[in-house]
PDB file of N, CA and C in Angstrom:
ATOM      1  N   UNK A   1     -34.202   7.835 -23.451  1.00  0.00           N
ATOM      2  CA  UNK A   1     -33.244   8.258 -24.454  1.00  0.00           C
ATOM      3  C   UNK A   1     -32.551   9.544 -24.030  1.00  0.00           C
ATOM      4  N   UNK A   2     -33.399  10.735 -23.200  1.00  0.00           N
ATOM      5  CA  UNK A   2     -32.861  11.966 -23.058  1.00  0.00           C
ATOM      6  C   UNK A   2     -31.702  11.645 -22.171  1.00  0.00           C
ATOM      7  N   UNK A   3     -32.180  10.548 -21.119  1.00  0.00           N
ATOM      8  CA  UNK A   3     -30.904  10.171 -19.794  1.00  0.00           C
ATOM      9  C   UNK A   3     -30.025   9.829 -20.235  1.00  0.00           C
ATOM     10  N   UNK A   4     -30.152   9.233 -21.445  1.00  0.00           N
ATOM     11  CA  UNK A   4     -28.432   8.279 -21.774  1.00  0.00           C
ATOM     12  C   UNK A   4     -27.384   9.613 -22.321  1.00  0.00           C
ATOM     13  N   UNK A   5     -28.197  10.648 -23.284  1.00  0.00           N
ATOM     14  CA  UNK A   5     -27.375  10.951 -24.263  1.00  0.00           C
ATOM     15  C   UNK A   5     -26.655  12.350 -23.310  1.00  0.00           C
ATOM     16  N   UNK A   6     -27.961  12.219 -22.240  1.00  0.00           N
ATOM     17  CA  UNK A   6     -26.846  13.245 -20.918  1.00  0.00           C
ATOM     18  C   UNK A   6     -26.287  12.705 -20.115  1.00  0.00           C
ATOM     19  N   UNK A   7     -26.076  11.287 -19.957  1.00  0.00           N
ATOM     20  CA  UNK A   7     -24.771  10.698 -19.433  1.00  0.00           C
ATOM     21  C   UNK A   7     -23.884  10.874 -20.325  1.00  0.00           C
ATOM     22  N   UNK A   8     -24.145  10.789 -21.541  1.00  0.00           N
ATOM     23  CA  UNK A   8     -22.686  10.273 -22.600  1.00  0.00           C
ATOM     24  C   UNK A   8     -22.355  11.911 -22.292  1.00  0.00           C
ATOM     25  N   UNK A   9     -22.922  12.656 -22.772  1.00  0.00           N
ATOM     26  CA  UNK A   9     -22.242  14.381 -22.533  1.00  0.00           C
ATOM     27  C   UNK A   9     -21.834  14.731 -21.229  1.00  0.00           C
ATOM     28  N   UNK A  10     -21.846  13.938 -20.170  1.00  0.00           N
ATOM     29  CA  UNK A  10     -21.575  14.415 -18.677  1.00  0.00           C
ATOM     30  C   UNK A  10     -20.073  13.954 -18.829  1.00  0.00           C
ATOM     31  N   UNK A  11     -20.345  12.146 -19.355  1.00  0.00           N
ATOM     32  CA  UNK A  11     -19.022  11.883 -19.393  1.00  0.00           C
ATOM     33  C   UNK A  11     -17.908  12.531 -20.258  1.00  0.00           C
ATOM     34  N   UNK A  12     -18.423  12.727 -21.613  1.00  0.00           N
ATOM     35  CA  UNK A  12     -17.735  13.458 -22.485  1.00  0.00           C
ATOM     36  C   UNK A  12     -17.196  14.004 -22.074  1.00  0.00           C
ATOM     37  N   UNK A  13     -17.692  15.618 -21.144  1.00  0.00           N
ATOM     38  CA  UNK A  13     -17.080  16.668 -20.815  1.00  0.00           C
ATOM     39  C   UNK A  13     -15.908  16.237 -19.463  1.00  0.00           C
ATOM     40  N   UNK A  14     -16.470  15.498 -18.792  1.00  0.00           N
ATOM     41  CA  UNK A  14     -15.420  15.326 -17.244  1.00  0.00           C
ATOM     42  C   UNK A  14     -14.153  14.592 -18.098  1.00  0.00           C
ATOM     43  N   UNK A  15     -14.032  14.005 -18.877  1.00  0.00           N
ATOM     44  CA  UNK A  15     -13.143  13.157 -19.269  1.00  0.00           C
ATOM     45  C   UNK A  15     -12.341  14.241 -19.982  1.00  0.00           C
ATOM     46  N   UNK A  16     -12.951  15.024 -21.026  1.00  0.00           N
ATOM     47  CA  UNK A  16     -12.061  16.400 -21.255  1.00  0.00           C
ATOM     48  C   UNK A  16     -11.530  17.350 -20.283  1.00  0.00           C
ATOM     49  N   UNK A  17     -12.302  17.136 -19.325  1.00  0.00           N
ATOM     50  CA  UNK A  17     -11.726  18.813 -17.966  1.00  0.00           C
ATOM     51  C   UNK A  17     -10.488  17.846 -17.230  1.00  0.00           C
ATOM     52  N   UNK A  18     -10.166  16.346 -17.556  1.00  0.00           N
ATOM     53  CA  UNK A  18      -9.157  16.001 -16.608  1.00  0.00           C
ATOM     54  C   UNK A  18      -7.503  16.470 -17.210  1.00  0.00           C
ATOM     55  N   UNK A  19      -6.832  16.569 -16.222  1.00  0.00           N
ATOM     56  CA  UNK A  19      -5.614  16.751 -16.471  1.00  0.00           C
ATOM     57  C   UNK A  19      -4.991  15.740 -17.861  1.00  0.00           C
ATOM     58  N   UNK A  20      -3.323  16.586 -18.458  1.00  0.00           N
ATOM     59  CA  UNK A  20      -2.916  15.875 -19.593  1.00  0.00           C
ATOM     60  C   UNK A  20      -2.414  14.223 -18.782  1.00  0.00           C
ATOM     61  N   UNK A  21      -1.906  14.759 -17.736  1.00  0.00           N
ATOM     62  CA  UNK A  21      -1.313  13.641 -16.756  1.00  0.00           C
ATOM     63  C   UNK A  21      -2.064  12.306 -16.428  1.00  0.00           C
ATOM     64  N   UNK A  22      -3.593  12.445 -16.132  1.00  0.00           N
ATOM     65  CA  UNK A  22      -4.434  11.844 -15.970  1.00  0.00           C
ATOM     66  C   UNK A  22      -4.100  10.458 -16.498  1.00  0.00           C
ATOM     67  N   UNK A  23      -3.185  10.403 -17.564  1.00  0.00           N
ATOM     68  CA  UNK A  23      -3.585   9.047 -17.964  1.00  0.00           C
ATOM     69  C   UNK A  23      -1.952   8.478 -18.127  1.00  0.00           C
ATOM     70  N   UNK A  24      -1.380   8.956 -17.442  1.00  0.00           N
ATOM     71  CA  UNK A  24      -0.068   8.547 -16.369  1.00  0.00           C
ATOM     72  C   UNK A  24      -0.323   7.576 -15.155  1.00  0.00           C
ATOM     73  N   UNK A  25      -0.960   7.193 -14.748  1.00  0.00           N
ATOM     74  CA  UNK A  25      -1.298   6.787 -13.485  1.00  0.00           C
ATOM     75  C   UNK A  25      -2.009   5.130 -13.890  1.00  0.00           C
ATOM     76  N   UNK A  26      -1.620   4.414 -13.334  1.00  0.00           N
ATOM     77  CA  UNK A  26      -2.124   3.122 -12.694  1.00  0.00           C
ATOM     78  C   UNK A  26      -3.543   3.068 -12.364  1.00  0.00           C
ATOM     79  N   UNK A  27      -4.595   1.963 -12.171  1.00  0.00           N
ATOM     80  CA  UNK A  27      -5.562   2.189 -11.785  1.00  0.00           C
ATOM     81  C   UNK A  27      -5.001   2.467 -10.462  1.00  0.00           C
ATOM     82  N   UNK A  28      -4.512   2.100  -9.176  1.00  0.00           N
ATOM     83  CA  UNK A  28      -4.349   2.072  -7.899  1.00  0.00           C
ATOM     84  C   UNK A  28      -3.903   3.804  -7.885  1.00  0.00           C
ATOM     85  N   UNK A  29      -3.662   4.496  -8.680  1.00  0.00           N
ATOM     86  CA  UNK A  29      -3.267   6.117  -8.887  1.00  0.00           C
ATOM     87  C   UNK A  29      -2.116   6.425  -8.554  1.00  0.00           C
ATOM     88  N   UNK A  30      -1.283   5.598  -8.725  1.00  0.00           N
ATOM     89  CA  UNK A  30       0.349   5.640  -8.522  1.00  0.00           C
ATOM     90  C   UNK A  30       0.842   6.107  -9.819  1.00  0.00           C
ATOM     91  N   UNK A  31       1.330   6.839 -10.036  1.00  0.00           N
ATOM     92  CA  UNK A  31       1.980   7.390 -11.398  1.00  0.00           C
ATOM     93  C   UNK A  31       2.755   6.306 -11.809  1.00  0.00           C
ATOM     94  N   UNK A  32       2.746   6.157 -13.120  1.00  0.00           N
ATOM     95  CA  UNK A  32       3.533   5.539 -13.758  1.00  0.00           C
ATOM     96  C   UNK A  32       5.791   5.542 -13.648  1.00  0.00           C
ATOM     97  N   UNK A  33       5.630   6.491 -13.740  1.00  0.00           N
ATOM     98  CA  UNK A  33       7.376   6.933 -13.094  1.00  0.00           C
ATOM     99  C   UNK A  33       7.700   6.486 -11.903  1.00  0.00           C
ATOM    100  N   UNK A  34       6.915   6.505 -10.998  1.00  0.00           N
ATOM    101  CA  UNK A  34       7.072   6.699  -9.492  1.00  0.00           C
ATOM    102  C   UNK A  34       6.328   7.693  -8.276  1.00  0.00           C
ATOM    103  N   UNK A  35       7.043   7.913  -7.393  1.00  0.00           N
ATOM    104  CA  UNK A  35       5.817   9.057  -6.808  1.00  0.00           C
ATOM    105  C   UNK A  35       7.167  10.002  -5.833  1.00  0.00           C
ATOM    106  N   UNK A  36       6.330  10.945  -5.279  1.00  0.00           N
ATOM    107  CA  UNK A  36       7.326  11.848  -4.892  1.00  0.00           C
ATOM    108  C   UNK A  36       7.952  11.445  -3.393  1.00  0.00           C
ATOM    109  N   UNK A  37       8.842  11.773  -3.169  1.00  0.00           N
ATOM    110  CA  UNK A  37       9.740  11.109  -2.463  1.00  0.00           C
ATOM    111  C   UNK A  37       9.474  11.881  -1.212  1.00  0.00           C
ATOM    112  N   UNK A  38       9.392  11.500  -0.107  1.00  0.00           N
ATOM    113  CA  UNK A  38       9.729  12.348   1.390  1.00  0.00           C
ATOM    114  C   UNK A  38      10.620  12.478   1.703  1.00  0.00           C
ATOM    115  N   UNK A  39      10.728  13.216   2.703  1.00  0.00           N
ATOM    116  CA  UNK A  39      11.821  14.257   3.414  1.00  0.00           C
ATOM    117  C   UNK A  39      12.514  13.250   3.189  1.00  0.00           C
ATOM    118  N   UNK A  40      12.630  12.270   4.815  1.00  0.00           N
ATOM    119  CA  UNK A  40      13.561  11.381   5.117  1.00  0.00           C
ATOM    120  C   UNK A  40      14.309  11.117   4.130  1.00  0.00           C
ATOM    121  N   UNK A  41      13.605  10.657   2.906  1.00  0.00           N
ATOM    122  CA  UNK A  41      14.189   9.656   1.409  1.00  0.00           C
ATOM    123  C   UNK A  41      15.088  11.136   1.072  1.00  0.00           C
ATOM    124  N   UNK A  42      14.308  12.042   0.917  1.00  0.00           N
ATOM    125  CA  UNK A  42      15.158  13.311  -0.309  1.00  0.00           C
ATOM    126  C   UNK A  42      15.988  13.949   0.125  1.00  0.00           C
ATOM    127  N   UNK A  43      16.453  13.528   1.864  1.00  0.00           N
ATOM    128  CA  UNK A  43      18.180  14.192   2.442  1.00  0.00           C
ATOM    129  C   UNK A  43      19.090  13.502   2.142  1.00  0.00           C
ATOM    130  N   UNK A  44      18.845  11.941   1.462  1.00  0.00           N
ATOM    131  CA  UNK A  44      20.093  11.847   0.782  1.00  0.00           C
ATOM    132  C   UNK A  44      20.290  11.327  -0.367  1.00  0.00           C
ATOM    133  N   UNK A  45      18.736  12.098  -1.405  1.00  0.00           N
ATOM    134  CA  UNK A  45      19.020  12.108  -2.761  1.00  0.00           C
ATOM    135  C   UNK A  45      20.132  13.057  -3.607  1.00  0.00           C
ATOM    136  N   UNK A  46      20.226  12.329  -4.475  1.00  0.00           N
ATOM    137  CA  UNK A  46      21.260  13.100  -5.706  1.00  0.00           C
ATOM    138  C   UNK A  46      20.595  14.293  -6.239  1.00  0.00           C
ATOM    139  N   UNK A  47      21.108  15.385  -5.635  1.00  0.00           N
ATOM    140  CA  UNK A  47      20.472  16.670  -6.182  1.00  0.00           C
ATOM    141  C   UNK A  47      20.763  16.752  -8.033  1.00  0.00           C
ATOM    142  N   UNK A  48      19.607  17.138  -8.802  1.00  0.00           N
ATOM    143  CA  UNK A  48      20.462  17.520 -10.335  1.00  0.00           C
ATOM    144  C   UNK A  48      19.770  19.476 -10.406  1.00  0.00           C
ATOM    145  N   UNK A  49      20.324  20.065 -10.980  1.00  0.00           N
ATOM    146  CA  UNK A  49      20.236  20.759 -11.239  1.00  0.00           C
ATOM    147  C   UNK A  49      19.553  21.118 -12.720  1.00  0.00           C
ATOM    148  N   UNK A  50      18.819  21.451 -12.649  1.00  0.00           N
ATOM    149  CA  UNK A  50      18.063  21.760 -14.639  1.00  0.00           C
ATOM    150  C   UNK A  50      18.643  22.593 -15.389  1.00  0.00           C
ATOM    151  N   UNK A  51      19.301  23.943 -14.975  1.00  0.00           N
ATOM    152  CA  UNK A  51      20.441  24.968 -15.632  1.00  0.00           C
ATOM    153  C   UNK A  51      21.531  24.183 -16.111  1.00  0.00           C
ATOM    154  N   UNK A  52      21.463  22.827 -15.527  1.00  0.00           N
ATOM    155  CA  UNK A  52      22.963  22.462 -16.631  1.00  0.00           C
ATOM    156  C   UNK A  52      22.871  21.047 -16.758  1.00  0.00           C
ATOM    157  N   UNK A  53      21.644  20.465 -16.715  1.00  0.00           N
ATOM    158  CA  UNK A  53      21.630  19.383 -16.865  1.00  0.00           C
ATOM    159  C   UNK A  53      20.389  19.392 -18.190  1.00  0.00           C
ATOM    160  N   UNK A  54      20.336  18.382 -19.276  1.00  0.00           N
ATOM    161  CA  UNK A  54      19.237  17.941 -20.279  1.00  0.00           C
ATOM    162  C   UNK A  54      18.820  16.782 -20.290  1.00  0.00           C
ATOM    163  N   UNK A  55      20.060  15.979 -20.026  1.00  0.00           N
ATOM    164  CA  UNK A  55      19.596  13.647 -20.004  1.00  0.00           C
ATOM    165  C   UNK A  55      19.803  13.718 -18.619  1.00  0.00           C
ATOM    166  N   UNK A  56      19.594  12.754 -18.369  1.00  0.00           N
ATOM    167  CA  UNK A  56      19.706  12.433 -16.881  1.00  0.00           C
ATOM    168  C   UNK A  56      19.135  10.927 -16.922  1.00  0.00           C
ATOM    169  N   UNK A  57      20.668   9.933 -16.664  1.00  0.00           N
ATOM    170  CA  UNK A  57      20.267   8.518 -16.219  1.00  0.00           C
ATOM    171  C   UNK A  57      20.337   8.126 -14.240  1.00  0.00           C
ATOM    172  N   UNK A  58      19.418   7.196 -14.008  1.00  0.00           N
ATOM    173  CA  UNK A  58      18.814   6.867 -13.066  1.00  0.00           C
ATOM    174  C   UNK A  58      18.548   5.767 -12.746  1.00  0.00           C
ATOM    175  N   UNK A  59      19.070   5.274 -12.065  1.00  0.00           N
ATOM    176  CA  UNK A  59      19.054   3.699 -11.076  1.00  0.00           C
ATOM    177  C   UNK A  59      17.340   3.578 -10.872  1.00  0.00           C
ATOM    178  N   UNK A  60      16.857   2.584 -11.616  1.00  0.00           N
ATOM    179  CA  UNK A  60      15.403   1.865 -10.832  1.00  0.00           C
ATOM    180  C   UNK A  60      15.840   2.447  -9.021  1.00  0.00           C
ATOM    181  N   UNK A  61      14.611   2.923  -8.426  1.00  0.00           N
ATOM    182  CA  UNK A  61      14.462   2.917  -7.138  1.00  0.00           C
ATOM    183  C   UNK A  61      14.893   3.811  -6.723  1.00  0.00           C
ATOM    184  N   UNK A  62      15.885   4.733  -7.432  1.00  0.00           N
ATOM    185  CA  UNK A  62      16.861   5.966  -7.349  1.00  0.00           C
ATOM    186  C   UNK A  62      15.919   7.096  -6.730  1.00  0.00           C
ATOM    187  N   UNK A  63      16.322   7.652  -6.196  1.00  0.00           N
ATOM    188  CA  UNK A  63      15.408   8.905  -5.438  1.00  0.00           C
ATOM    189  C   UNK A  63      16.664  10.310  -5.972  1.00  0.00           C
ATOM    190  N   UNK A  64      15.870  11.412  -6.205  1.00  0.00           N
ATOM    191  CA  UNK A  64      16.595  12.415  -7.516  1.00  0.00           C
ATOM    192  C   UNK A  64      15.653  13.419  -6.825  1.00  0.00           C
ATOM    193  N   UNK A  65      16.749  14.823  -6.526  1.00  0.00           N
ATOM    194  CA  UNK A  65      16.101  16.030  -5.902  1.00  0.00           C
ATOM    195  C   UNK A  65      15.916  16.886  -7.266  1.00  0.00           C
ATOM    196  N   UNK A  66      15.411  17.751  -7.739  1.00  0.00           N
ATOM    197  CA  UNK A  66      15.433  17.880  -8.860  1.00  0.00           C
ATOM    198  C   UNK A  66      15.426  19.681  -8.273  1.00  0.00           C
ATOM    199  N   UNK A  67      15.897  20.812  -8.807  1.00  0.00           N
ATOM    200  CA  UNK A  67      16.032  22.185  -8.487  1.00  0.00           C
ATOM    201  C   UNK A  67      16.089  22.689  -9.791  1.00  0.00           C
ATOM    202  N   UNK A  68      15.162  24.391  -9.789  1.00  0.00           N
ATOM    203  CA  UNK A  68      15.216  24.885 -10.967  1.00  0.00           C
ATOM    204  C   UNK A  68      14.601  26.264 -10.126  1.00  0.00           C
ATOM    205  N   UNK A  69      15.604  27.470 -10.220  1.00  0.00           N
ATOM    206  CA  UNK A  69      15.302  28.896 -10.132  1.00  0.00           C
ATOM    207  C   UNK A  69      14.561  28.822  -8.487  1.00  0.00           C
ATOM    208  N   UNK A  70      15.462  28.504  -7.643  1.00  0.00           N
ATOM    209  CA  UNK A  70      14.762  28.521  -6.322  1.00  0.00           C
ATOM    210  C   UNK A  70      13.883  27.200  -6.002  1.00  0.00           C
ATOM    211  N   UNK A  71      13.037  26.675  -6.729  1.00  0.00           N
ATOM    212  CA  UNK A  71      12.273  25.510  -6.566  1.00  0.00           C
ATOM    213  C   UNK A  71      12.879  24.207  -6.450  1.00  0.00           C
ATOM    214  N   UNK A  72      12.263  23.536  -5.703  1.00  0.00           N
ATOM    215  CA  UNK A  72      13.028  22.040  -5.787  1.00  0.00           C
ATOM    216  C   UNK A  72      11.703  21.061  -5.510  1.00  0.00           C
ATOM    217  N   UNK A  73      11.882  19.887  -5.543  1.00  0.00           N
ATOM    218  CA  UNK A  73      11.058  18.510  -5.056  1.00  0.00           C
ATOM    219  C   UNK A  73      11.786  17.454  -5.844  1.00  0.00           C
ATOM    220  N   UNK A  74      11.612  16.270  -5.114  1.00  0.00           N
ATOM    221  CA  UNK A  74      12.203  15.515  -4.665  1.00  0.00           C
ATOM    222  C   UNK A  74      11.215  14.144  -5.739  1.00  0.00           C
ATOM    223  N   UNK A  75      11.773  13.335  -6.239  1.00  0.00           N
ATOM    224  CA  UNK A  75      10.918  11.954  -6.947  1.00  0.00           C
ATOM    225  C   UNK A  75      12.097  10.732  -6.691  1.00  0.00           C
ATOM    226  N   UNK A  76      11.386   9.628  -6.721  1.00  0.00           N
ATOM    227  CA  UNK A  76      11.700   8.584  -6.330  1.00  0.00           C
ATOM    228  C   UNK A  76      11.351   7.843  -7.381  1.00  0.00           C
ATOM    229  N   UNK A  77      12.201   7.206  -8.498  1.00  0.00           N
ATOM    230  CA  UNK A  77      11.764   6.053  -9.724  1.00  0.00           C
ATOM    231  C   UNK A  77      11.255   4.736  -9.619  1.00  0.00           C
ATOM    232  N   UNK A  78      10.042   4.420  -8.957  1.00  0.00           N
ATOM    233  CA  UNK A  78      10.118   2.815  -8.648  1.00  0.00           C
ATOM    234  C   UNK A  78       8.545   2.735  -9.374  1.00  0.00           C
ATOM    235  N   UNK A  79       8.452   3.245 -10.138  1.00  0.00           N
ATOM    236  CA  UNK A  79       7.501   3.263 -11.697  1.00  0.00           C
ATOM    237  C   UNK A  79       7.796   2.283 -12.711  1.00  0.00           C
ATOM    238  N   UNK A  80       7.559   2.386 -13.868  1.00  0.00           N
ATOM    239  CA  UNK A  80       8.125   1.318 -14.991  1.00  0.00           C
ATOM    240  C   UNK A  80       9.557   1.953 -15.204  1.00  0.00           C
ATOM    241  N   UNK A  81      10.218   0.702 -15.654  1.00  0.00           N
ATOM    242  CA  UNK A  81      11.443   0.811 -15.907  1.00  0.00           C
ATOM    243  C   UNK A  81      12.284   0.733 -17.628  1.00  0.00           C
ATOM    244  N   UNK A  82      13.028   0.754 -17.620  1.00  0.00           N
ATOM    245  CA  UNK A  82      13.564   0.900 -19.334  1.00  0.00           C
ATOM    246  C   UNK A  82      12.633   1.843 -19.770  1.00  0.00           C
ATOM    247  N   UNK A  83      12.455   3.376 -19.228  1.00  0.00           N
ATOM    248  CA  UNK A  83      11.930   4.514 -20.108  1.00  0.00           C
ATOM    249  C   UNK A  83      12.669   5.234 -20.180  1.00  0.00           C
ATOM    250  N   UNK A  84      11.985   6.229 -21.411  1.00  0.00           N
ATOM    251  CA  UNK A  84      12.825   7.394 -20.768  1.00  0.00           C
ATOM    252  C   UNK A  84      11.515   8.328 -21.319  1.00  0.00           C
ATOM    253  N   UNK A  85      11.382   9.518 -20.246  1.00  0.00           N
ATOM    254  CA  UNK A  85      10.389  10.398 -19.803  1.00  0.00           C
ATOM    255  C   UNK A  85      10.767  11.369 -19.319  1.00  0.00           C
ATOM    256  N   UNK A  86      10.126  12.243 -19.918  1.00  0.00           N
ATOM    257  CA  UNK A  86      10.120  13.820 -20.027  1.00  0.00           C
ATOM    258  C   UNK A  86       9.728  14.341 -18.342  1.00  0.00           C
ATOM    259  N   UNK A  87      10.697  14.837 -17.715  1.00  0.00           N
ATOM    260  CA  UNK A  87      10.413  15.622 -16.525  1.00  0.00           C
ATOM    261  C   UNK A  87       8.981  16.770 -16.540  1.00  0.00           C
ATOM    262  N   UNK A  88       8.412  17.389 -17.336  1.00  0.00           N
ATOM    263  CA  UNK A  88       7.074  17.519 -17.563  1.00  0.00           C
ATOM    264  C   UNK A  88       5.870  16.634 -17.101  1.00  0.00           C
ATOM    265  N   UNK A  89       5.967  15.663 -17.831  1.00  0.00           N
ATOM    266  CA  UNK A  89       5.188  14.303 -16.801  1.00  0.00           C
ATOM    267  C   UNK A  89       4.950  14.203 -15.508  1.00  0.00           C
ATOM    268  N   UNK A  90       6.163  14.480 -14.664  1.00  0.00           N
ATOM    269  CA  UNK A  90       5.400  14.487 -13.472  1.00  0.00           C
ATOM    270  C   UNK A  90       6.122  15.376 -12.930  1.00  0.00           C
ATOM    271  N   UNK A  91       6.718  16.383 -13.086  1.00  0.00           N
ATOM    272  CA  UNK A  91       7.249  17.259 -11.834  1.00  0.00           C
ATOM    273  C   UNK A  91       5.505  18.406 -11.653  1.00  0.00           C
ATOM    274  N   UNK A  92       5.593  19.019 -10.698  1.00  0.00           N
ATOM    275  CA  UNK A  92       4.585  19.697 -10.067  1.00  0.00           C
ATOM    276  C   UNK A  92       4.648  20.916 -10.806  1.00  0.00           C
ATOM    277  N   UNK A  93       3.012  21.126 -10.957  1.00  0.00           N
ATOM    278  CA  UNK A  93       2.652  22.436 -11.938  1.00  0.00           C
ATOM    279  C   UNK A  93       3.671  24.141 -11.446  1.00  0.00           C
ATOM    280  N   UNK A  94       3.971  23.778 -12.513  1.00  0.00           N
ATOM    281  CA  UNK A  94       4.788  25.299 -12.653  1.00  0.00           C
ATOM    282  C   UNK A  94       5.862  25.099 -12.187  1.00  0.00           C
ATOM    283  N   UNK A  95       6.767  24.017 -12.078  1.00  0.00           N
ATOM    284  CA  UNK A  95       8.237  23.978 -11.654  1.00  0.00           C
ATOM    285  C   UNK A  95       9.196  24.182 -12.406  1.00  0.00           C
ATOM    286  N   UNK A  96       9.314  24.148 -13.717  1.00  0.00           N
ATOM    287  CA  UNK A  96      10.051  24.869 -14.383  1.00  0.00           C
ATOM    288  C   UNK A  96       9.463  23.761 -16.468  1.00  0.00           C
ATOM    289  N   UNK A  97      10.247  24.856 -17.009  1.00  0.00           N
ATOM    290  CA  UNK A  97      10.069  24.465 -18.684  1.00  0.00           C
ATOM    291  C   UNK A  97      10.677  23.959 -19.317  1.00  0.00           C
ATOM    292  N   UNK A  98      12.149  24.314 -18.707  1.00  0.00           N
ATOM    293  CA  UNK A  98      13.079  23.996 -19.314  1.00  0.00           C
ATOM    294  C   UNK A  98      13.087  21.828 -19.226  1.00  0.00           C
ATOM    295  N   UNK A  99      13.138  21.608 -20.737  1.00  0.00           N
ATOM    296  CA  UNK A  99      13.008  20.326 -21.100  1.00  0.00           C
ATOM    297  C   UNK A  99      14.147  19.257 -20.174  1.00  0.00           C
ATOM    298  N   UNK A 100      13.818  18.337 -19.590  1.00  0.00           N
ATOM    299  CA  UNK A 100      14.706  17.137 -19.055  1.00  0.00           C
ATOM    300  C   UNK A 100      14.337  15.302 -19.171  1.00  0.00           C
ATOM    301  N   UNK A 101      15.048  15.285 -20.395  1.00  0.00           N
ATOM    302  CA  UNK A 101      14.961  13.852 -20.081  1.00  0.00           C
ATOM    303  C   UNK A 101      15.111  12.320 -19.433  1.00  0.00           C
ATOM    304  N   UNK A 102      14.697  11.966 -18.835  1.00  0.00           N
ATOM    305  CA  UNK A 102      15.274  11.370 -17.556  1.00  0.00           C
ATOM    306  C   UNK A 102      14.725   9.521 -17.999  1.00  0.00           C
ATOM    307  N   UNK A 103      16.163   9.156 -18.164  1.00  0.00           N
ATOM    308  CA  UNK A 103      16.136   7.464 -18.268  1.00  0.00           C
ATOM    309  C   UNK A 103      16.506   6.945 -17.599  1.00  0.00           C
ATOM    310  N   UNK A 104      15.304   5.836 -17.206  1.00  0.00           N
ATOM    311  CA  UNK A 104      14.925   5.052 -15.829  1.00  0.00           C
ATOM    312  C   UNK A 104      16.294   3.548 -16.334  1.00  0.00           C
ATOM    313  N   UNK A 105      16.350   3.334 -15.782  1.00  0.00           N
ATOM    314  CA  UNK A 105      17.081   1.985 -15.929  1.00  0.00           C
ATOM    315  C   UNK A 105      16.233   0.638 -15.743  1.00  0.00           C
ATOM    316  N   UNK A 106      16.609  -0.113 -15.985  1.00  0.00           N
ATOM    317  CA  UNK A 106      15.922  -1.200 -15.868  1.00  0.00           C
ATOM    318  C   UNK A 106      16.133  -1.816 -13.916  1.00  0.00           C
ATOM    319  N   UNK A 107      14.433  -2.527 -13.877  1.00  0.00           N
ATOM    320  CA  UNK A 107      14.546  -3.025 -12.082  1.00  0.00           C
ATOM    321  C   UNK A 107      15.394  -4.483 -12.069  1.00  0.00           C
ATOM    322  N   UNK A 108      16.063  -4.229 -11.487  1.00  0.00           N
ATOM    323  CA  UNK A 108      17.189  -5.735 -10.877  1.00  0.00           C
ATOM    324  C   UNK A 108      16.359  -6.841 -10.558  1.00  0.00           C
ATOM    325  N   UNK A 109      15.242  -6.700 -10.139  1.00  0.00           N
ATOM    326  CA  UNK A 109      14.047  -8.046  -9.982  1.00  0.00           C
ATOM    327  C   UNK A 109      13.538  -8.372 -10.830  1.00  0.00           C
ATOM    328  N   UNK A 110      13.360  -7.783 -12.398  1.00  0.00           N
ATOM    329  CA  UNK A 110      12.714  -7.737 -13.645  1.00  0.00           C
ATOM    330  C   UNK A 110      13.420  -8.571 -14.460  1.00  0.00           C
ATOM    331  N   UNK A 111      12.973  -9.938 -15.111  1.00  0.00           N
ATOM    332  CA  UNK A 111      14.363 -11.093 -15.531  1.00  0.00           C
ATOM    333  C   UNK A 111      13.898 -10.383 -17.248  1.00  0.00           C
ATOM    334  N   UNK A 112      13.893  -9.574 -17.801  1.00  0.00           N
ATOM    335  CA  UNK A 112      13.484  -9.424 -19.306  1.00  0.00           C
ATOM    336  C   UNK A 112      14.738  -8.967 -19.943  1.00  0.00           C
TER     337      UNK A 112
END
């Protein structure tokens, strides 16, 4: 009895210490949106800017440099499609606050 009820509290706690993001992700651990894009891909993404941008629509598969106060990185949308999701979600800790909503379009292979 003592073993179980300190598994259930082991799990309890690890399941609380994980990230809000944590449950963004696929079992295979691919984020739900997409994943971040490499070099090659992000020299000839569509830079947006966050100082003057708030919506932001996006081609399924679209690769999007994203910049805010010196910082930049680069995402690629080939995640679920017909959303729309808060740049919080997945841009990298501490890249900026300022709110961006970003709607995915629907995938051209997807007959719905």
């Amino acid at each position: 009895m003592r073993s179980t009820s300190t598994l259930i509290a082991a799990l309890v706690l690890g399941a609380a210490s994980l990230p809000a993001s944590a449950s963004d992700v696929f079992r295979s651990g691919q984020s739900f949106w997409g994943q971040p894009a490499d070099q090659s891909t992000s020299a000839s993404a569509r830079a947006v800017d966050l100082g003057t941008a708030r919506h932001l629509r996006v081609a399924y598969g679209e690769t999007i440099k994203f910049r805010s106060e010196g910082k930049e990185f680069s995402w690629t949308f080939n995640g679920l499609d017909r959303r729309a999701v808060d740049l919080a979600r997945f841009a990298p800790a501490g890249f900026s606050s300022q709110p961006l909503m970003v709607h995915v379009a629907q995938n051209p292979l997807n007959r719905r």
